[in-house]
PDB file of N, CA and C in Angstrom:
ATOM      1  N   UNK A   1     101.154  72.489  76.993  1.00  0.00           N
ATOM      2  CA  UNK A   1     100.377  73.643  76.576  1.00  0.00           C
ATOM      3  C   UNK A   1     101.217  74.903  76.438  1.00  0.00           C
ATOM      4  N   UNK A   2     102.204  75.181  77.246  1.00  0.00           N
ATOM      5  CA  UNK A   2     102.950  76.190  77.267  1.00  0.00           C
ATOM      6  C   UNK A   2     103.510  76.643  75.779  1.00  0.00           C
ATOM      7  N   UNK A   3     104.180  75.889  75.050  1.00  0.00           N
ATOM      8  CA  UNK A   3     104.672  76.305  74.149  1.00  0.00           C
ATOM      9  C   UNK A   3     103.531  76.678  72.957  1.00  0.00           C
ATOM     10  N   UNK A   4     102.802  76.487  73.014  1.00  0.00           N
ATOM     11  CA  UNK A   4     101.526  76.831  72.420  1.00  0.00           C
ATOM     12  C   UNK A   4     100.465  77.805  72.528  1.00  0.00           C
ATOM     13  N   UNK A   5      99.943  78.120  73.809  1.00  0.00           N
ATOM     14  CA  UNK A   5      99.268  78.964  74.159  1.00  0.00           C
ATOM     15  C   UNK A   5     100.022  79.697  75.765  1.00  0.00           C
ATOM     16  N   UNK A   6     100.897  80.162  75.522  1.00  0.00           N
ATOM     17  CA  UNK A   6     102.015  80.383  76.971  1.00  0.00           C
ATOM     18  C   UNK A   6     100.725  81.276  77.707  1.00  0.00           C
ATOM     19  N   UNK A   7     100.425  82.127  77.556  1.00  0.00           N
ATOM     20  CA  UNK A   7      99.417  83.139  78.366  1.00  0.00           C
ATOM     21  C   UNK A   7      98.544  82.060  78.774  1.00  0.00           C
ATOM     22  N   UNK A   8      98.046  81.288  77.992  1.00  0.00           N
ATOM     23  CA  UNK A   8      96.596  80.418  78.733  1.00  0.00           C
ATOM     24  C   UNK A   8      97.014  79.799  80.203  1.00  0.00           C
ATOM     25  N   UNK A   9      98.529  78.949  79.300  1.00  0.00           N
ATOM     26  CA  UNK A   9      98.970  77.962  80.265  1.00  0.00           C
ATOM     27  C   UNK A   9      99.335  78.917  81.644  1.00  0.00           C
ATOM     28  N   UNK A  10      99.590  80.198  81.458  1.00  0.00           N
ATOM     29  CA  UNK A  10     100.245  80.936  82.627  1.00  0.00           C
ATOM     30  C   UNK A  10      98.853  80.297  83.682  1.00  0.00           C
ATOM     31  N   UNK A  11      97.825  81.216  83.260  1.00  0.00           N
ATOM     32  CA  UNK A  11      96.767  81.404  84.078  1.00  0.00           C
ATOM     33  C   UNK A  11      96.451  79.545  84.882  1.00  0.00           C
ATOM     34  N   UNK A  12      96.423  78.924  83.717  1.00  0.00           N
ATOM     35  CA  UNK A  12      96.171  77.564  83.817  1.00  0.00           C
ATOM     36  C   UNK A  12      97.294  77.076  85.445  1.00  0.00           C
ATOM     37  N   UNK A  13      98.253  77.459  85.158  1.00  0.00           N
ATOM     38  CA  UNK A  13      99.356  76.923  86.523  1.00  0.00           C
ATOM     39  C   UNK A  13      99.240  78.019  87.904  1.00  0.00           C
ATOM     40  N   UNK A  14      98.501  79.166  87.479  1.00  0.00           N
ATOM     41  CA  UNK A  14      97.926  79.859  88.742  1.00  0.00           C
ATOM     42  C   UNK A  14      96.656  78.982  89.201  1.00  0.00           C
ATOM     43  N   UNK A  15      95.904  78.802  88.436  1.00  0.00           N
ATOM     44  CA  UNK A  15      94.514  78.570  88.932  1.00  0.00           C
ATOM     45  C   UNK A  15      94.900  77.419  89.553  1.00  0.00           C
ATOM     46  N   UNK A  16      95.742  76.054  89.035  1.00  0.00           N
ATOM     47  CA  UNK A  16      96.076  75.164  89.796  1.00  0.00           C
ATOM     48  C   UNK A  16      97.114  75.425  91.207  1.00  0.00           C
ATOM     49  N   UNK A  17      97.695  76.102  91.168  1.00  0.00           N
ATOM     50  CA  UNK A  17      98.718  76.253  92.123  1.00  0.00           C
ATOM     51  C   UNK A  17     100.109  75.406  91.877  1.00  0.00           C
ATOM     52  N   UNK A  18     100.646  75.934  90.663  1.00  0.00           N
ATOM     53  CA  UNK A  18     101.550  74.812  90.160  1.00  0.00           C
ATOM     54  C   UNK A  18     102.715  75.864  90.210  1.00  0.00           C
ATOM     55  N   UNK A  19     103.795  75.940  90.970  1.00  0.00           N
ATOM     56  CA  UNK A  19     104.860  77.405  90.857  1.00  0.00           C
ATOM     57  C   UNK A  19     106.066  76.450  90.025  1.00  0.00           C
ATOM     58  N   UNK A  20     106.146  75.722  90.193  1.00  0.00           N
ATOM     59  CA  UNK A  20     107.354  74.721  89.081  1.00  0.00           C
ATOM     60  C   UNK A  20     106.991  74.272  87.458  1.00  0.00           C
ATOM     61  N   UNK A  21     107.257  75.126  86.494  1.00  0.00           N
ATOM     62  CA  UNK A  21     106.780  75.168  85.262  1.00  0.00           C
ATOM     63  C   UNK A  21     107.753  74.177  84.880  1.00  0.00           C
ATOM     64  N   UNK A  22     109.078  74.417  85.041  1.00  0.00           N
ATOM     65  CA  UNK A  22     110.395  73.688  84.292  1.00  0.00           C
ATOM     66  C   UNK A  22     110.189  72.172  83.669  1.00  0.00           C
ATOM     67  N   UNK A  23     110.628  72.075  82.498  1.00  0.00           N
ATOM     68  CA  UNK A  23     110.772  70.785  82.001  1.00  0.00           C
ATOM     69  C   UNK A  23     111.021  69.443  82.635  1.00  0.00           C
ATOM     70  N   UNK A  24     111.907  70.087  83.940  1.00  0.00           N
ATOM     71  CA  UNK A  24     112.536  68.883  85.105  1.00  0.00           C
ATOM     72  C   UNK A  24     111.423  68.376  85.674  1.00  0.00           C
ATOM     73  N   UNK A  25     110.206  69.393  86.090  1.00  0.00           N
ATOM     74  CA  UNK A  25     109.377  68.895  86.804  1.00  0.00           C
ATOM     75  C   UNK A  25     107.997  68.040  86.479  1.00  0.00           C
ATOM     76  N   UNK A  26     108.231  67.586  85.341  1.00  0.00           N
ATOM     77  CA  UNK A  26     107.383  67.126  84.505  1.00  0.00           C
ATOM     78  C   UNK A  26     107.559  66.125  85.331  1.00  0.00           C
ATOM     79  N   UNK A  27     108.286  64.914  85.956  1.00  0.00           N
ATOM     80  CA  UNK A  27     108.679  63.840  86.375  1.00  0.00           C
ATOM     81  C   UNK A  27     107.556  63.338  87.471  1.00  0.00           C
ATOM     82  N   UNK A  28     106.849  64.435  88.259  1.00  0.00           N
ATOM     83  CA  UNK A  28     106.150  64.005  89.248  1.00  0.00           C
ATOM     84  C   UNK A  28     104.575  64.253  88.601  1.00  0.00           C
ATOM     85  N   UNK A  29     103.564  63.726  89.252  1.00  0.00           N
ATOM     86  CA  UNK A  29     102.203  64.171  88.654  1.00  0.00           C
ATOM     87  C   UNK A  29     101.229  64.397  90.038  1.00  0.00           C
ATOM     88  N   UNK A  30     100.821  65.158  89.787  1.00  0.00           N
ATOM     89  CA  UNK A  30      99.397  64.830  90.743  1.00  0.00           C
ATOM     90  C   UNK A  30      99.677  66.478  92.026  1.00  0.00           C
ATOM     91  N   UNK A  31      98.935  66.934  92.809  1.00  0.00           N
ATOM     92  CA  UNK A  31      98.788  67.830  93.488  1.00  0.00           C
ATOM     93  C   UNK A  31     100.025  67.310  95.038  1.00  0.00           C
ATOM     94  N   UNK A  32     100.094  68.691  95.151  1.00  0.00           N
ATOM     95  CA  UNK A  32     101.302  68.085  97.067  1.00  0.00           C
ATOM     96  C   UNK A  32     100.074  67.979  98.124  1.00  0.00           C
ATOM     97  N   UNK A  33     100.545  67.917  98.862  1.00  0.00           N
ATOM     98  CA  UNK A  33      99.615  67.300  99.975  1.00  0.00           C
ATOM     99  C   UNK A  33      98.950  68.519 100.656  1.00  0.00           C
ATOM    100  N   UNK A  34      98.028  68.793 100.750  1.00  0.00           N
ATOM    101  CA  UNK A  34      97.295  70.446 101.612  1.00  0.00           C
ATOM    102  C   UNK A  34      97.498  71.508 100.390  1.00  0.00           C
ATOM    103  N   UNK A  35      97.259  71.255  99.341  1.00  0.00           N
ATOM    104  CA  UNK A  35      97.454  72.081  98.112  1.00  0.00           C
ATOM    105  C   UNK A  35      96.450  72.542  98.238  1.00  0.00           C
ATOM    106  N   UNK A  36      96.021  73.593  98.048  1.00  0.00           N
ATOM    107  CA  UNK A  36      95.243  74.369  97.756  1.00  0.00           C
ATOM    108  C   UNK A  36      94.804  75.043  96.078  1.00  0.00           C
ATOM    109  N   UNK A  37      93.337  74.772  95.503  1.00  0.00           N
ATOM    110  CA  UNK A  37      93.112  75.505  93.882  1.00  0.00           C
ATOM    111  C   UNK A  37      92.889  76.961  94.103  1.00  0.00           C
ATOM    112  N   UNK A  38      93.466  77.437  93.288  1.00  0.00           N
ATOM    113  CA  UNK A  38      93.364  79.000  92.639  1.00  0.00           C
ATOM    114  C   UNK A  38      91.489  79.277  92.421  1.00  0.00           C
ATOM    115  N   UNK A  39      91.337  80.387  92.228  1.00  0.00           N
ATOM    116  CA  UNK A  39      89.535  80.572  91.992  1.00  0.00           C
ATOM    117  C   UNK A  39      89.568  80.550  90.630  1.00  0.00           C
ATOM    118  N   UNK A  40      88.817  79.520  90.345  1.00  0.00           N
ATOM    119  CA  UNK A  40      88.365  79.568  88.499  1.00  0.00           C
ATOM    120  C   UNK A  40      88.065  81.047  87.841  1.00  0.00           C
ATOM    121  N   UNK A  41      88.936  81.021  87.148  1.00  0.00           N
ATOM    122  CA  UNK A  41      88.834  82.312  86.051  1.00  0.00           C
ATOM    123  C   UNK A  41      88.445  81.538  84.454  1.00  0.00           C
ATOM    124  N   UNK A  42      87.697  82.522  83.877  1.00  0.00           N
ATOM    125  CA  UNK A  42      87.486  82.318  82.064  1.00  0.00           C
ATOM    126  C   UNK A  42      88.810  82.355  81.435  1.00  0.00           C
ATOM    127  N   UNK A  43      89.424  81.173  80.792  1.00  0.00           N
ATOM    128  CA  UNK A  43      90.352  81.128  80.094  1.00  0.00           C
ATOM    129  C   UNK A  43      89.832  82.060  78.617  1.00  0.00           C
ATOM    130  N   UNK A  44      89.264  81.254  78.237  1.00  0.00           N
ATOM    131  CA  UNK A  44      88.464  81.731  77.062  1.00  0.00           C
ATOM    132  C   UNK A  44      87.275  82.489  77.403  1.00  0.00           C
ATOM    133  N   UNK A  45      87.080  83.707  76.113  1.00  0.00           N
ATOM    134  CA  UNK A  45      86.284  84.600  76.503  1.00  0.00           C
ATOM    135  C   UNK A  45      85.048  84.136  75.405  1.00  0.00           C
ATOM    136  N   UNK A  46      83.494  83.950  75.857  1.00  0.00           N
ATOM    137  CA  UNK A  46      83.020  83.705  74.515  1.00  0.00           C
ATOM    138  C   UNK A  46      83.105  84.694  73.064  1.00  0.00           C
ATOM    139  N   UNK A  47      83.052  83.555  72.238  1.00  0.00           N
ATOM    140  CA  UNK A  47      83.195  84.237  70.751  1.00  0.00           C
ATOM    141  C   UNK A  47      81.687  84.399  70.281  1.00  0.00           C
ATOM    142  N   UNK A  48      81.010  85.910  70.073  1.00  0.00           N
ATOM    143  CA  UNK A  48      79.883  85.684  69.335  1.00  0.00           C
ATOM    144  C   UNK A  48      79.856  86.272  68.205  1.00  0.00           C
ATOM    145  N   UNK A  49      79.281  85.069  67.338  1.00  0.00           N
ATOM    146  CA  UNK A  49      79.694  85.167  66.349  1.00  0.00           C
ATOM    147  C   UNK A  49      78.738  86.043  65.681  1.00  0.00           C
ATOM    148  N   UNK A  50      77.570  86.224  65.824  1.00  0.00           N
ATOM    149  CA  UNK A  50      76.395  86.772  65.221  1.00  0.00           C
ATOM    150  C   UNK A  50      76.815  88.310  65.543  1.00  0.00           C
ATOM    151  N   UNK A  51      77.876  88.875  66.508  1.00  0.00           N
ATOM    152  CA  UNK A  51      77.937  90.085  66.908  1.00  0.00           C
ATOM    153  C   UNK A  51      79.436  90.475  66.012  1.00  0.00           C
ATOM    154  N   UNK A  52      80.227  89.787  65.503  1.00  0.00           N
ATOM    155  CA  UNK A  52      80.876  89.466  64.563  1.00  0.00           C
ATOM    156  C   UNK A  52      80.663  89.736  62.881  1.00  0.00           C
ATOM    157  N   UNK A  53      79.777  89.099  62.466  1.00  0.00           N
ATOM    158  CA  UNK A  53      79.140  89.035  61.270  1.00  0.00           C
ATOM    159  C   UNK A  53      78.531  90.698  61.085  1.00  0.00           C
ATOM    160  N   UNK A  54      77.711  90.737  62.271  1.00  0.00           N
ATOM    161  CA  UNK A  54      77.293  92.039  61.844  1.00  0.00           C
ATOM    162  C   UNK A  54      78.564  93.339  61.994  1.00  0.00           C
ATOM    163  N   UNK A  55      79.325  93.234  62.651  1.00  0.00           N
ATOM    164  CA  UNK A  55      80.806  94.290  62.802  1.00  0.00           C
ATOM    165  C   UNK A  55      80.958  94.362  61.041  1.00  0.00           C
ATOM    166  N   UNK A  56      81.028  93.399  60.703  1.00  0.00           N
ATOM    167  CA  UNK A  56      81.951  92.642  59.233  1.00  0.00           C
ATOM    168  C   UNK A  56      81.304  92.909  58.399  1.00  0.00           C
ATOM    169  N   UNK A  57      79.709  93.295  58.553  1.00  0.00           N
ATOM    170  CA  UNK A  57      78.736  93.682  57.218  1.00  0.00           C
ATOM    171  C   UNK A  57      78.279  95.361  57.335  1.00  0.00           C
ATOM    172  N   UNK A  58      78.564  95.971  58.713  1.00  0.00           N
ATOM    173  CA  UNK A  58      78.951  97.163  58.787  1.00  0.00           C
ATOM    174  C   UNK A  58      79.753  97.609  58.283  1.00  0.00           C
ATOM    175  N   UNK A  59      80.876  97.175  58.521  1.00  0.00           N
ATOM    176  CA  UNK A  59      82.230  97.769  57.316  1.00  0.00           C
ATOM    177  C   UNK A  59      82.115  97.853  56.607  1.00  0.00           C
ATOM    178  N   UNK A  60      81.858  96.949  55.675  1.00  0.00           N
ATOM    179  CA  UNK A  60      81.605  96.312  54.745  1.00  0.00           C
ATOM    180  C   UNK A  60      80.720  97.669  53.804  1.00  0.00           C
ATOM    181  N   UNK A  61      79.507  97.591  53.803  1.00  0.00           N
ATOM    182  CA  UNK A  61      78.499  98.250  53.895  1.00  0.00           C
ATOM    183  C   UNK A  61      78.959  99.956  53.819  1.00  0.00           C
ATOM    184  N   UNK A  62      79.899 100.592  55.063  1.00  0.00           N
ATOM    185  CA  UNK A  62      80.575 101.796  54.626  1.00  0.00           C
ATOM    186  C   UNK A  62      81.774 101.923  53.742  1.00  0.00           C
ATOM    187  N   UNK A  63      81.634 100.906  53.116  1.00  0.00           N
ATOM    188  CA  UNK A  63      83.327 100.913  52.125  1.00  0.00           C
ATOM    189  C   UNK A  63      82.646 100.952  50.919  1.00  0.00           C
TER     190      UNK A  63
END
């Protein structure tokens, strides 16, 4: 995910408790032992779209 969405993935390896990002550490899987999860945060914020459309036909509308 990192190379793709780097900010998401940041949050994504806090919320898990993952401090070893590096390529090396790809090798192992799964949580350490007495690991503890981060508190769920909104990665994504909702998109509304109907509040959208109307921004877009406002403009629109003063141009």
């Amino acid at each position: 995910l990192q190379p793709f969405i780097p900010e998401t993935a940041k949050k994504i390896f806090e919320q898990v408790g993952i401090k070893d990002t590096s390529f090396e550490s790809l090798d192992t899987f799964g949580l350490y032992e007495a690991q503890t999860l981060g508190a769920a945060k909104v990665l994504f914020e909702r998109y509304d779209l109907n509040k959208k459309l109307e921004e877009i036909l406002k403009d629109r509308n003063e141009q």
